[in-house]
C-alpha atoms as a PDB file:
ATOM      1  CA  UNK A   1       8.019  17.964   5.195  1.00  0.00           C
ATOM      2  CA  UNK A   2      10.130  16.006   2.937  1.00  0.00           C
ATOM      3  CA  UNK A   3      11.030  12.864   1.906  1.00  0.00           C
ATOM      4  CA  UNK A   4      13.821  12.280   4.581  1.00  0.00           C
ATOM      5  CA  UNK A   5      11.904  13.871   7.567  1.00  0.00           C
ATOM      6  CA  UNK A   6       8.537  12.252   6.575  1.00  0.00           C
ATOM      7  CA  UNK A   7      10.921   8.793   6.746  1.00  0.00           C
ATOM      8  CA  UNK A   8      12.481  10.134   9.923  1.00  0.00           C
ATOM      9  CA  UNK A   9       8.556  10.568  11.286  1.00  0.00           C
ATOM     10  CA  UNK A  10       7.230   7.124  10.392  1.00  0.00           C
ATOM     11  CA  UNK A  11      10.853   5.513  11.902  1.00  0.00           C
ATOM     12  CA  UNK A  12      10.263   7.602  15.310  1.00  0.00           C
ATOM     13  CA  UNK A  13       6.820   6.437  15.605  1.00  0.00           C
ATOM     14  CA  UNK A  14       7.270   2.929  15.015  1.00  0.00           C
ATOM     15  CA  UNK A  15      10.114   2.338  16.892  1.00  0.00           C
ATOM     16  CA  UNK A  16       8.014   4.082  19.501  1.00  0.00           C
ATOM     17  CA  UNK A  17       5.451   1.997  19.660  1.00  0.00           C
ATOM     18  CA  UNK A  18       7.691  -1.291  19.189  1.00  0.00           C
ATOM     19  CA  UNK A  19       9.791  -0.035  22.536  1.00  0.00           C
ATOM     20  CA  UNK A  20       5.907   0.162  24.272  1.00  0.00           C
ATOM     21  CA  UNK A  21       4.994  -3.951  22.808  1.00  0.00           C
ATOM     22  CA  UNK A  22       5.846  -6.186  20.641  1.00  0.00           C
ATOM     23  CA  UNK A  23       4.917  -5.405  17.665  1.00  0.00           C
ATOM     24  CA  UNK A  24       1.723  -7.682  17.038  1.00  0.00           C
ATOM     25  CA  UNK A  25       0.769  -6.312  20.600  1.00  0.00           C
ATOM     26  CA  UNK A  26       0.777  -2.616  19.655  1.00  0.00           C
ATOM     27  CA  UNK A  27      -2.940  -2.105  19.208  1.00  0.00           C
ATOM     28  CA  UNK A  28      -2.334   1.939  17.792  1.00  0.00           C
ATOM     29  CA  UNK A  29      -0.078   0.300  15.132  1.00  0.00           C
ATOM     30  CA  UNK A  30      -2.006  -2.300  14.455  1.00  0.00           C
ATOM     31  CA  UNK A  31      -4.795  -0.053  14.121  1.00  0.00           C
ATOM     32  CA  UNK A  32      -3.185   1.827  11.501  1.00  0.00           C
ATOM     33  CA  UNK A  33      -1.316  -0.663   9.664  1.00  0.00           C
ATOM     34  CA  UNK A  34      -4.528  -2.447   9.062  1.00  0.00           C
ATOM     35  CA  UNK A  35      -6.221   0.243   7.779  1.00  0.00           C
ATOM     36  CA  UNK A  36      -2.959   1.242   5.466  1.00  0.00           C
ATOM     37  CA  UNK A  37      -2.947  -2.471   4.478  1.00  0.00           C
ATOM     38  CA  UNK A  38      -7.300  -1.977   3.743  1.00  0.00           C
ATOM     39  CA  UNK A  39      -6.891   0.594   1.806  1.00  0.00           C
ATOM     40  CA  UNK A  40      -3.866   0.335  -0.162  1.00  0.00           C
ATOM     41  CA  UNK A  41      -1.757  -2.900   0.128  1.00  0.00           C
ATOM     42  CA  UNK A  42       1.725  -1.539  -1.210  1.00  0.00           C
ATOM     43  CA  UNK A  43       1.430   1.009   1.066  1.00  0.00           C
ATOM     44  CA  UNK A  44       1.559  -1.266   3.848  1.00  0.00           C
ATOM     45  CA  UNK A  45       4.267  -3.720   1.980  1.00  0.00           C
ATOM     46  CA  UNK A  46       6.587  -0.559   2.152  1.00  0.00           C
ATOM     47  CA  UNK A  47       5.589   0.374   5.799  1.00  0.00           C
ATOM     48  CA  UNK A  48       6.148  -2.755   7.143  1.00  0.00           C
ATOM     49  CA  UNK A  49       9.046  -3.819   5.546  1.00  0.00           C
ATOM     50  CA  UNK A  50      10.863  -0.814   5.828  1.00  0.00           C
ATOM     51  CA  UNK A  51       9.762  -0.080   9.232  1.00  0.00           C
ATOM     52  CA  UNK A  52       8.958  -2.734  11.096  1.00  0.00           C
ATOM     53  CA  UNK A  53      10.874  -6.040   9.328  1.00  0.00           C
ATOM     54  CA  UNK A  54      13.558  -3.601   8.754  1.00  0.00           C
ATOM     55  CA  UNK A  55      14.492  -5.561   5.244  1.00  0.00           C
ATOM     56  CA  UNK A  56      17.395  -5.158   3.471  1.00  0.00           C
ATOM     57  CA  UNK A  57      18.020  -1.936   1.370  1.00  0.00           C
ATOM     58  CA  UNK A  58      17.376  -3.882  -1.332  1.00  0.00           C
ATOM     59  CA  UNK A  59      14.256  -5.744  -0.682  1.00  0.00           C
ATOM     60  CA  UNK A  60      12.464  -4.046  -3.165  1.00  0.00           C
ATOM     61  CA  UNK A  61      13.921  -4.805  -5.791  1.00  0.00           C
ATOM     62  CA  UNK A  62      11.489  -8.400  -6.689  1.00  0.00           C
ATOM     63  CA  UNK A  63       8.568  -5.732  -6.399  1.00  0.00           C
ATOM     64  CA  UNK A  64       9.254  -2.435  -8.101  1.00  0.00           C
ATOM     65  CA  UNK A  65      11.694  -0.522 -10.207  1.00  0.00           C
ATOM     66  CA  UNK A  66      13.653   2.178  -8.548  1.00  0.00           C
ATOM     67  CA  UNK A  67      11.452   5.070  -9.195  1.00  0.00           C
ATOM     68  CA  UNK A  68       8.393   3.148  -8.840  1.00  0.00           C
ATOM     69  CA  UNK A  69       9.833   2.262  -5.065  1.00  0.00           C
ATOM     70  CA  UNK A  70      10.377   5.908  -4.200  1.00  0.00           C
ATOM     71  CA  UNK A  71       7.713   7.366  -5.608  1.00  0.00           C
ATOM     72  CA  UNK A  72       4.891   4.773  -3.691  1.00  0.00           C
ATOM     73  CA  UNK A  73       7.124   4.969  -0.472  1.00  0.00           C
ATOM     74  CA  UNK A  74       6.500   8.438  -0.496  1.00  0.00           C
ATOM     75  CA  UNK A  75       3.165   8.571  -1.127  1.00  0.00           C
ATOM     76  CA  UNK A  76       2.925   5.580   1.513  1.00  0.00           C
ATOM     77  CA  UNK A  77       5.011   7.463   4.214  1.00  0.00           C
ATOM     78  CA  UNK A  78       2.209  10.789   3.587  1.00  0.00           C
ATOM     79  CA  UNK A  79      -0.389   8.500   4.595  1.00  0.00           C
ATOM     80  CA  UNK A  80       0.839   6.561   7.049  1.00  0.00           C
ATOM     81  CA  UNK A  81       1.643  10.268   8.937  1.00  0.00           C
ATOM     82  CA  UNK A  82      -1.893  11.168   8.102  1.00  0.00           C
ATOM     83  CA  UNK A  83      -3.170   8.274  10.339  1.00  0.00           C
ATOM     84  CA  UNK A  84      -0.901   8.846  13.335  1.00  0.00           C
ATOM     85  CA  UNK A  85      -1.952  12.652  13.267  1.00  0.00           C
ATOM     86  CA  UNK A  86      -5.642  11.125  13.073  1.00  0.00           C
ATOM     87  CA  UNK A  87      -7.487  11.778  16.457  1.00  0.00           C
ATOM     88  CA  UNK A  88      -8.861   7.925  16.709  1.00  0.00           C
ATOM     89  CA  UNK A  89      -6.266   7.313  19.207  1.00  0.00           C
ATOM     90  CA  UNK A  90      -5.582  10.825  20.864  1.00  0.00           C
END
């Protein structure tokens, strides 16, 4: 998968889940942005704001450099697909 279907994937899921609850009320994504937040807290940052806040392209920007940003989104996006695949809530 790559970078712009793994995005696609994390977008589809989370909009998913927000059109099933509010956010905060979502207890699958809550599940799993906890544990992305647990385990490695940029990972969440980028989840969330990408995802859920839906920032502005350039929110990044007081965080990372360019290549810093695309390089941990990916990495974020892999895991964050990891934890949906996850059985804990299938």
């Amino acid at each position: 998968m790559n970078f712009k279907e793994r995005s696609e994937t994390v977008r589809v899921y989370v909009e998913g889940q927000i059109g099933k609850h509010q956010v905060n009320e979502s207890p699958e994504l809550n599940y799993y942005l906890n544990i992305l937040k647990e385990e490695n807290y940029e990972y969440y940052r980028i989840i969330k704001s990408e995802y859920i806040d839906k920032l502005p392209k350039d929110w990044y920007q007081s965080y990372y450099a360019r290549s810093t940003y695309y390089r941990t989104k990916g990495k974020s996006m892999k895991r964050f697909i990891k934890l949906i695949e996850s059985p804990c809530f299938h």
